[in-house]
PDB file of N, CA and C in Angstrom:
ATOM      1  N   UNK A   1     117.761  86.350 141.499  1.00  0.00           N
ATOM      2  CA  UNK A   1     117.420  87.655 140.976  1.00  0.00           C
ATOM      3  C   UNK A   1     115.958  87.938 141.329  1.00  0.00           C
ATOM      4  N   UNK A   2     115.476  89.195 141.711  1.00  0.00           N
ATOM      5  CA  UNK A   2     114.350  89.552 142.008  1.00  0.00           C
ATOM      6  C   UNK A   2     113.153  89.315 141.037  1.00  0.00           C
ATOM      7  N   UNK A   3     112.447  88.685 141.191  1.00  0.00           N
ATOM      8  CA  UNK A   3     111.034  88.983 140.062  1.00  0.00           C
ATOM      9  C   UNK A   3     111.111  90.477 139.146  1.00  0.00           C
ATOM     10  N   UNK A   4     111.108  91.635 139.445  1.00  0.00           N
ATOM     11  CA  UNK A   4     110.994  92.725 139.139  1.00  0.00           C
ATOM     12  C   UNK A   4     112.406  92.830 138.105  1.00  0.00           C
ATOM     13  N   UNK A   5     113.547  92.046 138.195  1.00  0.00           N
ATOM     14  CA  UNK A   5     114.918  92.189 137.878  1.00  0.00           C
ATOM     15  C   UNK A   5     115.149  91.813 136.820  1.00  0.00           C
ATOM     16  N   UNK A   6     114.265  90.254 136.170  1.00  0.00           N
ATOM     17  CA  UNK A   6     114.224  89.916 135.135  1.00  0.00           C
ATOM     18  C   UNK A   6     114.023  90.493 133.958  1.00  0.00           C
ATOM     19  N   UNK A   7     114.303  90.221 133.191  1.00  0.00           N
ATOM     20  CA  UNK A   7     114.145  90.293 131.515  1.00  0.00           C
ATOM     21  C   UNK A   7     113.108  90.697 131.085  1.00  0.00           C
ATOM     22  N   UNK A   8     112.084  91.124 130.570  1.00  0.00           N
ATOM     23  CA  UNK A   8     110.510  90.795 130.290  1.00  0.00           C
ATOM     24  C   UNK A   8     111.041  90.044 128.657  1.00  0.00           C
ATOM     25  N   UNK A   9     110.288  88.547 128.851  1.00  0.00           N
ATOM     26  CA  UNK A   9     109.843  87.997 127.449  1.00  0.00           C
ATOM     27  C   UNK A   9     108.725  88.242 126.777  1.00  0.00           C
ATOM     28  N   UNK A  10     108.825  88.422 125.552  1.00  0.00           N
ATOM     29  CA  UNK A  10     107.535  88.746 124.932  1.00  0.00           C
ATOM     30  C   UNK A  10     106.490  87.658 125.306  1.00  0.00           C
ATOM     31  N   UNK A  11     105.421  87.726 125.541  1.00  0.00           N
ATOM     32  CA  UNK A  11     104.394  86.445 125.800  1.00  0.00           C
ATOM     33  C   UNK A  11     104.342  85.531 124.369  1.00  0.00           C
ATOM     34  N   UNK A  12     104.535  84.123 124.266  1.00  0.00           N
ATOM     35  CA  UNK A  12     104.098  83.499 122.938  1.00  0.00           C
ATOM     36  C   UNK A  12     102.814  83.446 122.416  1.00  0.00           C
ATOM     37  N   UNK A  13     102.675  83.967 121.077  1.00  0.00           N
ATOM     38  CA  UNK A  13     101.883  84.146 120.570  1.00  0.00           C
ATOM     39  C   UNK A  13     100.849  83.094 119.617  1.00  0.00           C
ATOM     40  N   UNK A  14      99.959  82.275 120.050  1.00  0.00           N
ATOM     41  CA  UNK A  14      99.077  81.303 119.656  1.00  0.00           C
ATOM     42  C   UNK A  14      97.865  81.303 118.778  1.00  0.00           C
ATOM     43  N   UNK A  15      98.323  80.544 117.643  1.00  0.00           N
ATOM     44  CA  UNK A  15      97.474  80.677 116.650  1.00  0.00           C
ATOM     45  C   UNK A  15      96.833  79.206 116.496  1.00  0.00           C
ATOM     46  N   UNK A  16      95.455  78.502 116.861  1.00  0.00           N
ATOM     47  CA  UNK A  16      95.341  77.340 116.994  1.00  0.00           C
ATOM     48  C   UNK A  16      96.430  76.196 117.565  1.00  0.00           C
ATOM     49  N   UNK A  17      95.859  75.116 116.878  1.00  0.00           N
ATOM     50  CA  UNK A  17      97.088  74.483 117.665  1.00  0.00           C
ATOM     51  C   UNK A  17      98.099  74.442 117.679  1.00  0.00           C
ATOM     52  N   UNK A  18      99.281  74.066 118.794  1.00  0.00           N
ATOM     53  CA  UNK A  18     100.509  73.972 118.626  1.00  0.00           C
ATOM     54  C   UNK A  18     101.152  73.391 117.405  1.00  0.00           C
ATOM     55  N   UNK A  19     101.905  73.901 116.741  1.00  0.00           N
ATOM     56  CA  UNK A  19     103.055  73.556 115.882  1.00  0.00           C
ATOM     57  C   UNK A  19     104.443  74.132 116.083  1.00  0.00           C
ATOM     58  N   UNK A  20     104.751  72.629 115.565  1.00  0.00           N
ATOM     59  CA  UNK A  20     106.503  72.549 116.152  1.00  0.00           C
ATOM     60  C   UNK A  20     107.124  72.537 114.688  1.00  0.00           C
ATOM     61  N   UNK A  21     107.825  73.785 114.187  1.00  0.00           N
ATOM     62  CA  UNK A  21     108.333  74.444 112.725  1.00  0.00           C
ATOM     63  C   UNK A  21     109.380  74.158 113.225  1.00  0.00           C
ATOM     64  N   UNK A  22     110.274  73.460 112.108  1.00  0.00           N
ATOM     65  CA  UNK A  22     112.280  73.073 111.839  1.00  0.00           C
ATOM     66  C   UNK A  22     112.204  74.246 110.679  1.00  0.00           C
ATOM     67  N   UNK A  23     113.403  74.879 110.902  1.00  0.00           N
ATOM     68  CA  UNK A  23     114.232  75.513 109.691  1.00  0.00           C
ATOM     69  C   UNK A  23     115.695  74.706 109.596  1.00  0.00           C
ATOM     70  N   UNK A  24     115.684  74.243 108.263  1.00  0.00           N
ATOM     71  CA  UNK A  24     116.696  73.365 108.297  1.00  0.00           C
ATOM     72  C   UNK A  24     117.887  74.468 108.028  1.00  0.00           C
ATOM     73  N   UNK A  25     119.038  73.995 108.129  1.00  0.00           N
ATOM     74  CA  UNK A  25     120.615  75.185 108.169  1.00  0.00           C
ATOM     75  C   UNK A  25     120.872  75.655 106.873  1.00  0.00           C
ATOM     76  N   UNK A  26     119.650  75.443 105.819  1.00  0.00           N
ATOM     77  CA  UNK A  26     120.167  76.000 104.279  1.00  0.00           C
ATOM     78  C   UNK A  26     118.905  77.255 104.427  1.00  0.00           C
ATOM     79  N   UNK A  27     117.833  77.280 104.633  1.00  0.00           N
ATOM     80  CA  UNK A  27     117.029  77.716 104.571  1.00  0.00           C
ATOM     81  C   UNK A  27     117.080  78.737 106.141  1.00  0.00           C
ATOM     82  N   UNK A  28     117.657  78.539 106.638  1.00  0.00           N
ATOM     83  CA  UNK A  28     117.996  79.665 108.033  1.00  0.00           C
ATOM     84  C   UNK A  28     118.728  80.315 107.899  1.00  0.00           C
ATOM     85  N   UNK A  29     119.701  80.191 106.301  1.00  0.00           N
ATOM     86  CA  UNK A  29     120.309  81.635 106.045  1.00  0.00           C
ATOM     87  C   UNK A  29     119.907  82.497 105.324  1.00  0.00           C
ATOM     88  N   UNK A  30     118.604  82.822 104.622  1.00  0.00           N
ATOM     89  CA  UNK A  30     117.368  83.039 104.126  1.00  0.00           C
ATOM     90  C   UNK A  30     118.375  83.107 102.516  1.00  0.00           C
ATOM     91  N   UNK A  31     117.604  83.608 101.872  1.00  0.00           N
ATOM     92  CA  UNK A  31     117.884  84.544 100.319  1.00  0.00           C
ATOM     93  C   UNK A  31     117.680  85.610 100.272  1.00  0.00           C
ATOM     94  N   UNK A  32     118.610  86.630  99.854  1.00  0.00           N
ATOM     95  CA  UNK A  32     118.499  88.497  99.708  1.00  0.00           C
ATOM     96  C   UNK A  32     117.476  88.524  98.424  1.00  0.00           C
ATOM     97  N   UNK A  33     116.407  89.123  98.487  1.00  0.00           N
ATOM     98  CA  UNK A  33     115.871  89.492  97.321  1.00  0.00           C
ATOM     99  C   UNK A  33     115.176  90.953  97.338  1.00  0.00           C
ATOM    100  N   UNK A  34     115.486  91.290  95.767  1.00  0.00           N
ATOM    101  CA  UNK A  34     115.414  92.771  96.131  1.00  0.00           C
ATOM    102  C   UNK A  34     113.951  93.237  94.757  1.00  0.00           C
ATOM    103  N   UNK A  35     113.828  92.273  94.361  1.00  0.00           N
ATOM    104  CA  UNK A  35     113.136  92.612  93.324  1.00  0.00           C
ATOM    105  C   UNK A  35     111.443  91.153  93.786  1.00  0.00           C
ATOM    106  N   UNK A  36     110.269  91.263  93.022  1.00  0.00           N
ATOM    107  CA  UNK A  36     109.677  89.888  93.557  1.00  0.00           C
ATOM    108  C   UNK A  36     108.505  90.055  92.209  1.00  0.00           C
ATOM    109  N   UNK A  37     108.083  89.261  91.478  1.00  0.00           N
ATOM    110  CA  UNK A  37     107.381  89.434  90.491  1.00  0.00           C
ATOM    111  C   UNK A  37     105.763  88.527  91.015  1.00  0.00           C
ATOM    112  N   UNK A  38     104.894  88.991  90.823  1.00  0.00           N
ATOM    113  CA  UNK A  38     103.184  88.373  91.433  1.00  0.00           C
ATOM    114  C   UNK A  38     102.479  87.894  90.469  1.00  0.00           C
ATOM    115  N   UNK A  39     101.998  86.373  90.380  1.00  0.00           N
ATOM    116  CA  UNK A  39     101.256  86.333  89.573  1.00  0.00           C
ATOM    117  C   UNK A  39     100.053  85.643  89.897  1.00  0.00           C
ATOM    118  N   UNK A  40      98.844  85.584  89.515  1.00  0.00           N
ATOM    119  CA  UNK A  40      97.800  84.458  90.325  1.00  0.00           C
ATOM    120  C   UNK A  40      96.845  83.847  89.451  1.00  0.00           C
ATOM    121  N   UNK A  41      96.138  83.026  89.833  1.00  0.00           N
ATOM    122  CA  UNK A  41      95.337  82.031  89.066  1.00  0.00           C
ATOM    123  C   UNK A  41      93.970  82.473  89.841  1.00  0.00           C
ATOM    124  N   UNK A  42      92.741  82.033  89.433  1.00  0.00           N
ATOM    125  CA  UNK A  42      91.645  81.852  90.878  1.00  0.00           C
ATOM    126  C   UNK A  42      92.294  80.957  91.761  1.00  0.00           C
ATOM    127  N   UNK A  43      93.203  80.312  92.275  1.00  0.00           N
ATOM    128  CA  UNK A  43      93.239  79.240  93.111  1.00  0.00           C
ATOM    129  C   UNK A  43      94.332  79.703  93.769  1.00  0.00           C
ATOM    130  N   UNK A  44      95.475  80.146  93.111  1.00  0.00           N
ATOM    131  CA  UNK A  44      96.647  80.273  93.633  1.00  0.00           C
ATOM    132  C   UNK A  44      97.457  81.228  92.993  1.00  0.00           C
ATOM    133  N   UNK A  45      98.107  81.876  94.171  1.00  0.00           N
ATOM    134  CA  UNK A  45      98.944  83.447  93.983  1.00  0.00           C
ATOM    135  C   UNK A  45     100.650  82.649  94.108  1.00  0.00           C
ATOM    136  N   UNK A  46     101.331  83.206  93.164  1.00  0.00           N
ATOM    137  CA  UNK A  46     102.374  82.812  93.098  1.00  0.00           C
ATOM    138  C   UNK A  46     103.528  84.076  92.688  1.00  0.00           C
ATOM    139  N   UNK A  47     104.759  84.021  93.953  1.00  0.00           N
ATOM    140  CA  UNK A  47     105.194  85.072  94.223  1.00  0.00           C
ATOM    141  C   UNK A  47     106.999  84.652  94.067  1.00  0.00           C
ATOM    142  N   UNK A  48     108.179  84.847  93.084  1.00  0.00           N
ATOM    143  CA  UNK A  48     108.659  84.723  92.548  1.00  0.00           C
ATOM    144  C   UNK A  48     109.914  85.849  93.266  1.00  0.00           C
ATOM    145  N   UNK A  49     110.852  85.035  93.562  1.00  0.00           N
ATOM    146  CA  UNK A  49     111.712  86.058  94.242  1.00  0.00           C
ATOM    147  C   UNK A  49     113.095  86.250  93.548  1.00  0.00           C
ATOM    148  N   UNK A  50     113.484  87.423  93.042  1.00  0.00           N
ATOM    149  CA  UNK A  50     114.848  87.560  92.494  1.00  0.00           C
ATOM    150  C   UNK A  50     115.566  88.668  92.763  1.00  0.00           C
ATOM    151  N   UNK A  51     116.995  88.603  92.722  1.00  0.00           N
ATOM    152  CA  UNK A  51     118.053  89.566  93.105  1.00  0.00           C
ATOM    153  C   UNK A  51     118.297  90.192  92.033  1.00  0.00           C
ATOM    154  N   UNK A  52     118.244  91.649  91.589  1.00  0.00           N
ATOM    155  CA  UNK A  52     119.087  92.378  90.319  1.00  0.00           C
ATOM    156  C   UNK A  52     119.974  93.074  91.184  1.00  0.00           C
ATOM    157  N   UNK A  53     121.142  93.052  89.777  1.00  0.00           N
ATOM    158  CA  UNK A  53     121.968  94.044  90.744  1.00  0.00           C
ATOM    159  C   UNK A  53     122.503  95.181  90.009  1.00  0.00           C
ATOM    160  N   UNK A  54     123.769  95.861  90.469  1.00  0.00           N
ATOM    161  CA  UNK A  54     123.907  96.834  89.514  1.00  0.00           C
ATOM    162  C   UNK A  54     124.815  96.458  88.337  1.00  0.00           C
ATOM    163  N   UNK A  55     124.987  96.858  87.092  1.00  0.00           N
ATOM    164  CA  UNK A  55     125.992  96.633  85.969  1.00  0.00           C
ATOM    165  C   UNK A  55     125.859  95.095  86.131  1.00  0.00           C
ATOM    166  N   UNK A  56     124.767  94.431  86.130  1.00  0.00           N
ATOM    167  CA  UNK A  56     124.586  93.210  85.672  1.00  0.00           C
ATOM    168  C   UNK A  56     123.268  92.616  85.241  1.00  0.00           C
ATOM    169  N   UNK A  57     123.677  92.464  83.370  1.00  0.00           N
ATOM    170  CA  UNK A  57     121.885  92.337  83.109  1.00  0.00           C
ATOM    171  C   UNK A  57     121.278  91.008  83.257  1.00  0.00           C
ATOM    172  N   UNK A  58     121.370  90.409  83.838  1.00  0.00           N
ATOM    173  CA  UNK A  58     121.102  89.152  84.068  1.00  0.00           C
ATOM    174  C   UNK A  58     120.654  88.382  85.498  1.00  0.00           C
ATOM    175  N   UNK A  59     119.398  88.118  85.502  1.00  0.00           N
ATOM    176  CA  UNK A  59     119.319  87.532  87.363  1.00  0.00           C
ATOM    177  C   UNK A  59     118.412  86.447  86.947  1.00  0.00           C
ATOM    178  N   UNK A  60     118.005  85.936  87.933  1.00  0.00           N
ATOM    179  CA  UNK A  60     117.246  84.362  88.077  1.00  0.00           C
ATOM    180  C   UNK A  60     116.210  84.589  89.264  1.00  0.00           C
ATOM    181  N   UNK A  61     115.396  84.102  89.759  1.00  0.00           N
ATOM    182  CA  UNK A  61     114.296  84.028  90.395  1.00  0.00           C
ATOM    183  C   UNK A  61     115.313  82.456  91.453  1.00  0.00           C
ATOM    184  N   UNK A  62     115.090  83.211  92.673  1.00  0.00           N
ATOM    185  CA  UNK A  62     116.161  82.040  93.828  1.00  0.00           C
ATOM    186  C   UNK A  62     114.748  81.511  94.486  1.00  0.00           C
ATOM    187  N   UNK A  63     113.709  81.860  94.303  1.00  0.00           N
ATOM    188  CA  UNK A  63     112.760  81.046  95.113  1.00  0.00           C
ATOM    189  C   UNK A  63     111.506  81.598  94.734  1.00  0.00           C
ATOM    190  N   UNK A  64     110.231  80.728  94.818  1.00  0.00           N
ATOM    191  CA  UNK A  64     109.060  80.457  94.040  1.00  0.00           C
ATOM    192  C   UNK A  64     108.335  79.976  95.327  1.00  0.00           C
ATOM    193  N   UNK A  65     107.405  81.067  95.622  1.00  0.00           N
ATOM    194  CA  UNK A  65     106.228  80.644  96.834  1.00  0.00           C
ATOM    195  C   UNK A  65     105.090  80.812  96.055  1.00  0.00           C
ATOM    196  N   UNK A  66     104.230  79.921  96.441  1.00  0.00           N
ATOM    197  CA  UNK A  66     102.756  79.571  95.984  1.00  0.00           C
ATOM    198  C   UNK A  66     101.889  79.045  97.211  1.00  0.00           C
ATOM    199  N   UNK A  67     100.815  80.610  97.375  1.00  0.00           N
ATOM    200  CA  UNK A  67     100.178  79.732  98.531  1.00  0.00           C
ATOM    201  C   UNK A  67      98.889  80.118  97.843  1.00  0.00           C
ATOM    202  N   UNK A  68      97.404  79.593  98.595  1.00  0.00           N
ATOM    203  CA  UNK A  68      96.192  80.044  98.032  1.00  0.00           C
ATOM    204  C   UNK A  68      95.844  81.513  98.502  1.00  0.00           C
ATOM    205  N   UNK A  69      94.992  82.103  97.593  1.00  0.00           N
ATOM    206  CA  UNK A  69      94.462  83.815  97.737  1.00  0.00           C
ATOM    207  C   UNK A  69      94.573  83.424  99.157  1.00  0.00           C
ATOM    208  N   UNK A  70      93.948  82.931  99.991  1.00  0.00           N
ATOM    209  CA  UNK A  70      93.259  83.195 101.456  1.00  0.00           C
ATOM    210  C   UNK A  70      94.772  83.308 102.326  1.00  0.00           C
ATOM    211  N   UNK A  71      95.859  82.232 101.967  1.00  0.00           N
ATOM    212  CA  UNK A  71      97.104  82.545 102.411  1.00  0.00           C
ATOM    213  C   UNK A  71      97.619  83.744 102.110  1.00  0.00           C
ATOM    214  N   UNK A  72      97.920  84.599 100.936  1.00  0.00           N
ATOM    215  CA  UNK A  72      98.094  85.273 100.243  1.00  0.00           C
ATOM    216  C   UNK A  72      97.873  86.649 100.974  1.00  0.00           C
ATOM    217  N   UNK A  73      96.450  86.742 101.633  1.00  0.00           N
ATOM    218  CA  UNK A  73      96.039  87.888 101.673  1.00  0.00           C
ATOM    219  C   UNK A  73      96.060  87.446 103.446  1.00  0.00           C
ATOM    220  N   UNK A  74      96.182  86.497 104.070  1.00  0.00           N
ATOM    221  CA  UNK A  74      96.842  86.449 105.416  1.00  0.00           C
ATOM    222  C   UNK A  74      98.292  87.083 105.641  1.00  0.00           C
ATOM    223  N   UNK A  75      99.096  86.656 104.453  1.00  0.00           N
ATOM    224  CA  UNK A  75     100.292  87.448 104.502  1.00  0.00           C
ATOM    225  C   UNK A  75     100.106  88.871 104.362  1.00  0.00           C
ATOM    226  N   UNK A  76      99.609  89.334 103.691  1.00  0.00           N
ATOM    227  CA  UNK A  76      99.455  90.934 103.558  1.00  0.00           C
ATOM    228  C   UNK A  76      98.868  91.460 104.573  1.00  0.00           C
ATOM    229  N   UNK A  77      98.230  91.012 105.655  1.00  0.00           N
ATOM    230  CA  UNK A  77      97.625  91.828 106.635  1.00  0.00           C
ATOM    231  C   UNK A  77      99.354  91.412 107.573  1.00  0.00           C
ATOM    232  N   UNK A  78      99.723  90.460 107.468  1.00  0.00           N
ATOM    233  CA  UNK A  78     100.998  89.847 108.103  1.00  0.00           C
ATOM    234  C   UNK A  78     101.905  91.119 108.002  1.00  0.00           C
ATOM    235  N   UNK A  79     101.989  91.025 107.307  1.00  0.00           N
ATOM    236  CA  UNK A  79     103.377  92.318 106.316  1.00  0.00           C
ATOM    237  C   UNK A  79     103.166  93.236 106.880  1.00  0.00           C
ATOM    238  N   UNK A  80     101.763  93.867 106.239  1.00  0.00           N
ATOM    239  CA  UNK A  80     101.272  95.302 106.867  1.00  0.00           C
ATOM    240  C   UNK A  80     101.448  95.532 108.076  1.00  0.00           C
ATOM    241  N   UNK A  81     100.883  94.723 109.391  1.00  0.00           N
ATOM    242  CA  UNK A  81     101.063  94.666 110.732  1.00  0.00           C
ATOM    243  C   UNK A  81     102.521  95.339 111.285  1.00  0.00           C
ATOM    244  N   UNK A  82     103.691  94.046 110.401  1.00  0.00           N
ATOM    245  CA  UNK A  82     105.315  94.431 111.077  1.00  0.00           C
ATOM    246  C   UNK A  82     105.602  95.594 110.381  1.00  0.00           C
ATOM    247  N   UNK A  83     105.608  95.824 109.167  1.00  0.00           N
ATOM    248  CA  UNK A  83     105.703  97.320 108.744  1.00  0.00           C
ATOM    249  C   UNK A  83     105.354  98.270 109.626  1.00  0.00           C
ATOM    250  N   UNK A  84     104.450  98.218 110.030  1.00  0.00           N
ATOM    251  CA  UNK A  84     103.843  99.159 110.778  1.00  0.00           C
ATOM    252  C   UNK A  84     104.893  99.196 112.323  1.00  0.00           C
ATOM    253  N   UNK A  85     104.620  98.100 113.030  1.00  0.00           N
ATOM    254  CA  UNK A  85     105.438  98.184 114.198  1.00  0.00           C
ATOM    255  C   UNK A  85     106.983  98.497 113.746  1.00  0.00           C
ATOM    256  N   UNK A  86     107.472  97.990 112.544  1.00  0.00           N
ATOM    257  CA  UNK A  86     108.777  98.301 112.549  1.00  0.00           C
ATOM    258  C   UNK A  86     109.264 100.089 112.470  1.00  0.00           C
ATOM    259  N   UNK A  87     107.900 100.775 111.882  1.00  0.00           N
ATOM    260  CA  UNK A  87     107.836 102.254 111.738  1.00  0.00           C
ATOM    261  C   UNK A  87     107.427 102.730 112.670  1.00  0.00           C
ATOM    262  N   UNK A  88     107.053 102.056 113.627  1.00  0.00           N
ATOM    263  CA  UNK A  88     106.895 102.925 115.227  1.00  0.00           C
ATOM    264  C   UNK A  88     107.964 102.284 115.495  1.00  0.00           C
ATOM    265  N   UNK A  89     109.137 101.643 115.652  1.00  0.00           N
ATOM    266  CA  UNK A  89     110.062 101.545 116.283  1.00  0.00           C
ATOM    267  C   UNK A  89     111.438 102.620 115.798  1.00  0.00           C
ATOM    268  N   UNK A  90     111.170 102.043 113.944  1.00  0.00           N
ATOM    269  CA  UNK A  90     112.461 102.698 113.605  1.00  0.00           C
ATOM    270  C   UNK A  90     112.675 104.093 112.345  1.00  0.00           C
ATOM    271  N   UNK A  91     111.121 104.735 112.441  1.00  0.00           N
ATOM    272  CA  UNK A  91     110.475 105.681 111.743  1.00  0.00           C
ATOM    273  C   UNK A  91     110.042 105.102 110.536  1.00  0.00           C
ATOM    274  N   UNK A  92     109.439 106.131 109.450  1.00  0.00           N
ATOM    275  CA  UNK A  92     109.123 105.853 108.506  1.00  0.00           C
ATOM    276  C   UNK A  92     110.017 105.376 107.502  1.00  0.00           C
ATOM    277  N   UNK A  93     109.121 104.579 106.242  1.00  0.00           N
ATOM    278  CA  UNK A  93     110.389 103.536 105.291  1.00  0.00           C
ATOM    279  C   UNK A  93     109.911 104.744 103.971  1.00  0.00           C
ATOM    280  N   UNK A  94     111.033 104.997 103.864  1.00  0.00           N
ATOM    281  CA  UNK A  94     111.219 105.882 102.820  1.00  0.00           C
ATOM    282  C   UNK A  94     111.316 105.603 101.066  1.00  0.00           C
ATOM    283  N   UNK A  95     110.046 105.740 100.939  1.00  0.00           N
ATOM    284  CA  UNK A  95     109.406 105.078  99.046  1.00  0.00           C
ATOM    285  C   UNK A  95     109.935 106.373  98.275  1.00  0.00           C
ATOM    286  N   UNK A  96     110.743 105.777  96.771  1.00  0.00           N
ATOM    287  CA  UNK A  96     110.846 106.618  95.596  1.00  0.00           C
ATOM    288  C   UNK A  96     109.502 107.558  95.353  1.00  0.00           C
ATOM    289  N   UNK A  97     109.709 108.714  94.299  1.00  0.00           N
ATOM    290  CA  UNK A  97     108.735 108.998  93.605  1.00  0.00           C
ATOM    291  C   UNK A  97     107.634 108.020  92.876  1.00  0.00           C
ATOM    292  N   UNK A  98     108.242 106.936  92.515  1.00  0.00           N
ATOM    293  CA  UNK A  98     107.211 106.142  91.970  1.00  0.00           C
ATOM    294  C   UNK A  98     106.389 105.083  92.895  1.00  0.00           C
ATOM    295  N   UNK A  99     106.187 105.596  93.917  1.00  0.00           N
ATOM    296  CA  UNK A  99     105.611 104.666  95.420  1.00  0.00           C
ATOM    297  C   UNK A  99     106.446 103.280  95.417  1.00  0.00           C
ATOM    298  N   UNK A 100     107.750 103.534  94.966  1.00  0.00           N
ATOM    299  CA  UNK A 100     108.642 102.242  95.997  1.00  0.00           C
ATOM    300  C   UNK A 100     107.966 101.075  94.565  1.00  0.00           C
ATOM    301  N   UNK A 101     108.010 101.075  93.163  1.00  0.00           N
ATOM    302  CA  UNK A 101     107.913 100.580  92.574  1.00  0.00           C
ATOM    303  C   UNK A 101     108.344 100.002  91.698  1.00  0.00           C
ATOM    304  N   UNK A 102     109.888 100.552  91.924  1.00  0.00           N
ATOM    305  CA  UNK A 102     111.028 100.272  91.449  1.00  0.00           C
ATOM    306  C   UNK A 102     112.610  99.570  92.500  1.00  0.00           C
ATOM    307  N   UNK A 103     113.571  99.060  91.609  1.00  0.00           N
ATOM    308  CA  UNK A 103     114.710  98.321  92.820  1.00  0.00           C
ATOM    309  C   UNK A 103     115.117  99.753  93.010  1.00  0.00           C
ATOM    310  N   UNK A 104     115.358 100.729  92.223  1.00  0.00           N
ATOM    311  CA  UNK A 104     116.099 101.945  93.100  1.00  0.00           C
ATOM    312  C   UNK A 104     117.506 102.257  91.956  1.00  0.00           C
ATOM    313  N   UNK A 105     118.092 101.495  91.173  1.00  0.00           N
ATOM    314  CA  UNK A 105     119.102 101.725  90.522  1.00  0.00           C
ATOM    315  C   UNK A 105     119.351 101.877  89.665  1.00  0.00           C
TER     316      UNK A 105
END
C-alpha cells in the first residue's frame, strides 16, 4: 500500500517516562455511574461513585477514588481538555436549568 494510502495513527502521547498500564478483565468493563459525591481533606480529595436510578430509593457507591489535590486538579484540567474536544467533535453537552447539577429524573 502506498505511504499516502495508509491509515493516519494518532502520534503516542508521552508523559515522562514510559509506563506499561494492565487493565485487568473486571475493571475493563468499567462501572456506569451517573451520580458522584466529592469530598476532601488538605491532603486528599476523595471522589465516590454511584448509580441512582429511577423508582428505586436505594443505591450504593460501586467505587471510591482518592488521589492527592495535585492529582485531583490534574484530572480536571484532564476532563476539561476531552470535554472540550468531544464538543468540537460531537457539539455541545446539553446542562439542565440547574447547570447539570442534578441526575435528571
Amino acid at each position: 500500500m502506498p505511504e499516502t494510502d495508509k491509515p493516519q495513527q494518532p502520534a503516542p502521547r508521552q508523559q515522562g517516562p514510559n509506563i506499561q498500564i494492565e487493565i485487568p478483565e473486571k475493571e475493563a468493563e468499567g462501572i456506569y455511574a451517573n451520580l458522584a459525591f466529592i469530598q476532601h481533606s488538605p491532603s486528599e480529595v476523595v471522589i465516590d461513585f454511584a448509580r441512582v436510578l429511577p423508582s428505586v430509593p436505594k443505591s450504593k457507591v460501586y467505587a471510591r477514588i482518592v488521589m492527592t489535590p495535585y492529582n485531583a486538579k490534574a484530572l480536571l484540567m484532564a476532563l476539561e481538555e476531552n470535554l472540550r474536544r468531544y464538543e468540537a467533535q460531537f457539539g455541545p453537552i446539553k446542562v439542565g436549568p440547574d447547570g447539570g447539577r442534578s441526575i435528571g429524573f
